[in-house]
Protein backbone atom coordinates (compact mmCIF):
# COMPACT_ATOMS: atom_id res chain seq x y z
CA UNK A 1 101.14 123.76 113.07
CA UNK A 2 99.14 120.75 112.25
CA UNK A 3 96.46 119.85 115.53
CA UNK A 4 97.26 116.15 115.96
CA UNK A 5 94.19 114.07 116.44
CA UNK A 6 95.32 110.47 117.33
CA UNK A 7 98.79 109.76 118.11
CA UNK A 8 100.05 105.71 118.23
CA UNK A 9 103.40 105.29 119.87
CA UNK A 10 105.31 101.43 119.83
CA UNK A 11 101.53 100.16 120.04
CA UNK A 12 101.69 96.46 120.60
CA UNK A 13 98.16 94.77 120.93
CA UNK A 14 96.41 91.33 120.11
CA UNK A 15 94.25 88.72 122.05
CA UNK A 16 94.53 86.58 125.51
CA UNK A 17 98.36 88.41 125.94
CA UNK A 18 99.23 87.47 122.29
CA UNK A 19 100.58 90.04 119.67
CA UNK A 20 98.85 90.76 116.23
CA UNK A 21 100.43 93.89 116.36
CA UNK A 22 104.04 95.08 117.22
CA UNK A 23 105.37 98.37 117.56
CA UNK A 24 103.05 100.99 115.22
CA UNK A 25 103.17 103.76 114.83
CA UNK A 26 101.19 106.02 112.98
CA UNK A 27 99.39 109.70 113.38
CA UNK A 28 95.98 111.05 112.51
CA UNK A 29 95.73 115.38 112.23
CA UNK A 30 92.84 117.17 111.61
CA UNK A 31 91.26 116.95 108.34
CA UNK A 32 93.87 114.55 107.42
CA UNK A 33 92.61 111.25 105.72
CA UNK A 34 95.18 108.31 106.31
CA UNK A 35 94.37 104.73 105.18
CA UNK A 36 95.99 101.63 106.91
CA UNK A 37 96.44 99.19 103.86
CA UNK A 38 97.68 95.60 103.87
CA UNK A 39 96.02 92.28 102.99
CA UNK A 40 94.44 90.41 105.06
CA UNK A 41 95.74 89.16 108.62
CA UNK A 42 98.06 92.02 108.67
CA UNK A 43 96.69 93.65 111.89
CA UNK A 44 94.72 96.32 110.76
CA UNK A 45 91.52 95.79 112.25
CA UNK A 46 93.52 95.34 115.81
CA UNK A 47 95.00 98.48 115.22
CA UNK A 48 91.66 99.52 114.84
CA UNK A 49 90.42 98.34 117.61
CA UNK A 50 93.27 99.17 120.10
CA UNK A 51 92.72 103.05 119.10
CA UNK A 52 89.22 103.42 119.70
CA UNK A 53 89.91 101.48 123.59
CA UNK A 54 87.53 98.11 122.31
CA UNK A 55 91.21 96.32 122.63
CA UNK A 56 93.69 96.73 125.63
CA UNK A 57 97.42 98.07 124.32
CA UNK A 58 99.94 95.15 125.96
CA UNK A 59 102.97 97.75 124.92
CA UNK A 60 103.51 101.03 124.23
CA UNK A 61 100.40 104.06 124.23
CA UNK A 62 97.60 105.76 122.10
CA UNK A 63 96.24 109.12 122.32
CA UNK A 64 92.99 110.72 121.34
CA UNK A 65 92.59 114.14 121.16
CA UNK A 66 95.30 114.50 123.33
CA UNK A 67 94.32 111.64 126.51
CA UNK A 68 95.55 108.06 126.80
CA UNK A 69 92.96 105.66 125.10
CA UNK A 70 91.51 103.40 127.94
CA UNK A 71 89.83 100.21 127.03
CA UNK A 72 88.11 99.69 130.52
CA UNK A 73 85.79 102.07 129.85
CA UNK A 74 85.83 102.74 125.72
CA UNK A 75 82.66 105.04 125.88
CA UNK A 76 84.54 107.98 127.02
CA UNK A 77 86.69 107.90 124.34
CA UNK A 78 83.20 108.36 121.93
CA UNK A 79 82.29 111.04 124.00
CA UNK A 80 85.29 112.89 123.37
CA UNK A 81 84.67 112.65 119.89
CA UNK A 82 85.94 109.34 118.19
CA UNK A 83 83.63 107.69 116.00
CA UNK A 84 84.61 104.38 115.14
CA UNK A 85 82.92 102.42 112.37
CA UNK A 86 83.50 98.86 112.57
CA UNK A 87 83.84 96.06 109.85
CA UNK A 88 80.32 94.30 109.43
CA UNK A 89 78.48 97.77 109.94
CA UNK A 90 77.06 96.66 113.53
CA UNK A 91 73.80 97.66 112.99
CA UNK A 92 70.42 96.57 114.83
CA UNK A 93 68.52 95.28 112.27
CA UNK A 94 65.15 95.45 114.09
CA UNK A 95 65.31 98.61 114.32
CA UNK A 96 64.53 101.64 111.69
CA UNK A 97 67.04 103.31 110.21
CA UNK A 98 65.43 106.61 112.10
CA UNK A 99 66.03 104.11 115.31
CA UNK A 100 69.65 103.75 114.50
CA UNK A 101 70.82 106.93 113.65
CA UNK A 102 68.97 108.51 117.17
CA UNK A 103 71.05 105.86 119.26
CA UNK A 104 73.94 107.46 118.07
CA UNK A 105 72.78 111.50 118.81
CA UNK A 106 74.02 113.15 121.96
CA UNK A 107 73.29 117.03 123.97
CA UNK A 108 70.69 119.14 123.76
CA UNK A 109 67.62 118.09 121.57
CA UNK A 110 67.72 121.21 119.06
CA UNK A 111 71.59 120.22 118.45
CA UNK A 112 70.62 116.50 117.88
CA UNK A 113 68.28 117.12 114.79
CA UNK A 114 70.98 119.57 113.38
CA UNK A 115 73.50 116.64 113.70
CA UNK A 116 70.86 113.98 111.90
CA UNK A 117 70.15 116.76 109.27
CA UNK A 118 74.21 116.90 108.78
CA UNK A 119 74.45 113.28 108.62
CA UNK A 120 71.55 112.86 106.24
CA UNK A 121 73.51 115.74 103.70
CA UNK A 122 76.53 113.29 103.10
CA UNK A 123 73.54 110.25 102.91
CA UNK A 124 70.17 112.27 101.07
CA UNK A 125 69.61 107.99 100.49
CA UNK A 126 68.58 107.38 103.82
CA UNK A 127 66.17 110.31 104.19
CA UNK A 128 62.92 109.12 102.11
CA UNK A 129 63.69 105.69 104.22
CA UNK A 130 63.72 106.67 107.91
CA UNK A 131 61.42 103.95 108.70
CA UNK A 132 62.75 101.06 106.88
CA UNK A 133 63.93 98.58 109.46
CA UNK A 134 67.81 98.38 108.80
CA UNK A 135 67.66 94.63 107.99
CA UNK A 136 65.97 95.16 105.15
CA UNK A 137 68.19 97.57 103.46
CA UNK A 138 70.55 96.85 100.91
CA UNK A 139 74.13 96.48 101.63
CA UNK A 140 75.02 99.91 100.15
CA UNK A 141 72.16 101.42 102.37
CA UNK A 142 73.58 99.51 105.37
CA UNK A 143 76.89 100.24 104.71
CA UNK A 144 75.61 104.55 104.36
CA UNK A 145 73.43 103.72 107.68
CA UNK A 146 76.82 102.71 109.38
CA UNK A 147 78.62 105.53 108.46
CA UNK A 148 75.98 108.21 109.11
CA UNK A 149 75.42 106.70 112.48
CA UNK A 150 78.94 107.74 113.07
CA UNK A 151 78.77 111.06 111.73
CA UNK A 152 75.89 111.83 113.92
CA UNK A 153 77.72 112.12 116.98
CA UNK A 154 79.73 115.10 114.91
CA UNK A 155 83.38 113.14 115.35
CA UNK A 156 86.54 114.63 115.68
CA UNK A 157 88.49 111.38 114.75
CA UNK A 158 86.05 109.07 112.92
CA UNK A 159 88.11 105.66 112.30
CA UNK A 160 86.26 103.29 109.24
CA UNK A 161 87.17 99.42 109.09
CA UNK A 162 86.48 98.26 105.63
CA UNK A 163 83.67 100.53 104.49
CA UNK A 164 83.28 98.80 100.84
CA UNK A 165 82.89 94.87 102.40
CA UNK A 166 80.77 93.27 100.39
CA UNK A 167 80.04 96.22 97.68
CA UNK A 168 80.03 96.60 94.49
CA UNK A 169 82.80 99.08 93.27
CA UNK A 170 80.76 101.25 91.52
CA UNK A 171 79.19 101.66 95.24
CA UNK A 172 82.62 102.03 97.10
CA UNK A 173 83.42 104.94 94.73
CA UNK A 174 80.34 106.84 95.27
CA UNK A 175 81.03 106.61 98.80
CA UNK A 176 85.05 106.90 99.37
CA UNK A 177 84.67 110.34 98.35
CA UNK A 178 82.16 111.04 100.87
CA UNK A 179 84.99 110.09 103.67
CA UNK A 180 87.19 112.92 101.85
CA UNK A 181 84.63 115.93 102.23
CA UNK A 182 83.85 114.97 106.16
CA UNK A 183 87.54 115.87 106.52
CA UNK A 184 87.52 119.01 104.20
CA UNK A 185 84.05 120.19 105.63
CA UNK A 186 84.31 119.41 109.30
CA UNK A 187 88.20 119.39 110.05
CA UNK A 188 87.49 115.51 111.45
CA UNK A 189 90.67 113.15 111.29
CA UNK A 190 89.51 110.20 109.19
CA UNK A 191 91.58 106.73 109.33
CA UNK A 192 90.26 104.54 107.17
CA UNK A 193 91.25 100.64 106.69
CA UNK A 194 90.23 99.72 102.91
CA UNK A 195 90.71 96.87 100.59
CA UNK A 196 90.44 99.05 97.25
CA UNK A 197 93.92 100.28 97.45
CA UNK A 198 94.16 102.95 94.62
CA UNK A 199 90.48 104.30 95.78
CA UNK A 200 91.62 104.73 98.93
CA UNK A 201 95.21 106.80 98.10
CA UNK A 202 92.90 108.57 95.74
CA UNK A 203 91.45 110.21 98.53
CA UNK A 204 93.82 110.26 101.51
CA UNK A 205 96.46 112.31 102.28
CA UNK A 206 98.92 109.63 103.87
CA UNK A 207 98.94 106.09 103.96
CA UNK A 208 100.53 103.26 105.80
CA UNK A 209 101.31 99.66 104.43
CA UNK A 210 100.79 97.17 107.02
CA UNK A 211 102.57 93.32 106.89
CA UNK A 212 102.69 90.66 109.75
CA UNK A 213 101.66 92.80 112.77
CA UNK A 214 104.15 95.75 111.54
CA UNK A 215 103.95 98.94 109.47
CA UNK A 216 106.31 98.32 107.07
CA UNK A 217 106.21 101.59 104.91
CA UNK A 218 104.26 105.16 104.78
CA UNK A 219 104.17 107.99 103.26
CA UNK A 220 102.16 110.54 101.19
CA UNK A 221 99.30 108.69 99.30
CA UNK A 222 100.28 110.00 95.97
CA UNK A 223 103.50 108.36 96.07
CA UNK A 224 102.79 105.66 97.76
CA UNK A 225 100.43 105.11 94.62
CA UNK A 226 103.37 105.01 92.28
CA UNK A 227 104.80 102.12 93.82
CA UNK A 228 103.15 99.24 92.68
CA UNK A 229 105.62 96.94 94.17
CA UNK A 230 105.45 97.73 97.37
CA UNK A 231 101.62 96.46 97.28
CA UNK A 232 102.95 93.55 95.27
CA UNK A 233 104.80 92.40 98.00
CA UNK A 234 102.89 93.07 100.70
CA UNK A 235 99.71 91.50 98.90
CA UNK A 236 101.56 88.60 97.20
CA UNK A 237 104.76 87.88 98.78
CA UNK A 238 106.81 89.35 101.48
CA UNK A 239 107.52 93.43 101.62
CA UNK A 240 111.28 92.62 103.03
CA UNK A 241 111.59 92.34 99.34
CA UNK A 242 110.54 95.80 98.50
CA UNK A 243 113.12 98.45 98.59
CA UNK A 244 112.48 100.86 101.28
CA UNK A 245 110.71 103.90 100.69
């Protein structure tokens, strides 16, 4: 029996009490990658942010790790183990990359260098530049700073919002694959929102298509590949014109 990770029931959320979103739904197991596709404006980052608690639900529930989500108080979701990884990496600039990844290291001291030595294996990158102040780091080097500050705390669900912005793709597929071992090597539930659609199937196990505030289809990733025109019409025109999946 699968061990479900995050579980989004008739999830309605958006901002000053009106909808972006309206009645997802959508599950996370452990090491399962999912990616929540659609163009943009489709709701994905409010999904997003209504899972990890940083936006209240206004209709129906999510669960972490098997507790309601609250958004009064978001931090105990992280210490529960959700890792979320927002769009425009969120770094402090000022600070070294060294700087970054500590803020992001919790328990005992022994346990914290284990977790930045972890981190550092999926990122071997950042290790010759621990002192480099994060604001002057490439965008790829921000982008692996991000994401190994969110590995640090050793997440069970570890949610990415657009990890390639702003990268080259020869960048985004040295480091989609990197999303696909966390799962395989630490059991972590990944959902991942991603612009590079056939990248992203490429390395998840499900996926969900989102249009205007709704998931409109899902399904395994592999299929969900062969259907070019259900990406069509969500990117280009309207997905009521797809036929359903």
């Amino acid at each position: 029996m699968h061990e479900r990770l995050l579980s989004v029931r008739d999830l309605s959320a958006g901002y000053a009490g009106v909808p972006v979103i309206r009645g997802v739904n959508l599950h996370v197991d452990r090491g399962e990658v999912v990616s929540l596709l659609g163009p943009n404006g489709a709701g994905k980052t409010t999904t997003l942010s209504a899972v990890s608690g940083l936006l209240p639900a206004l209709a129906g529930s999510v669960e972490v790790l098997g507790e309601p989500v609250t958004h009064k108080a978001p931090f105990r979701n992280a210490r529960r183990g959700l890792a979320h990884v927002p769009e425009g990496r969120s770094l402090f600039f000022d600070l070294t990359v060294g700087d970054n990844l500590r803020l992001g290291l919790v328990g005992p001291r022994p346990g914290r260098r284990a977790a930045m030595d972890r981190a550092l294996e999926y990122f071997p990158a950042l290790a010759p530049i621990l002192d480099r102040r994060a604001g002057l780091l490439s965008g790829g080097e921000q982008q692996m700073l991000a994401m190994a500050r969110g590995l640090v705390t050793e997440p069970r669900l570890l949610i990415v919002d657009e990890m390639s912005l702003g990268l080259a793709p020869i960048v985004v597929e040295r480091m989609l694959p990197i999303v696909r071992r966390v799962a395989d090597e630490s059991g972590a539930g990944v959902l991942v929102v991603e612009q590079h659609i056939h990248m992203a199937l490429s390395i998840s196990d499900r996926a969900y298509i989102m249009s205007h505030g709704e998931v409109a289809h899902e399904g395994p990733a592999h299929e969900l590949a062969q259907r070019s025109e259900l990406f069509e019409a969500s990117y280009l025109g309207d997905l009521g014109d797809a036929a359903p999946s």
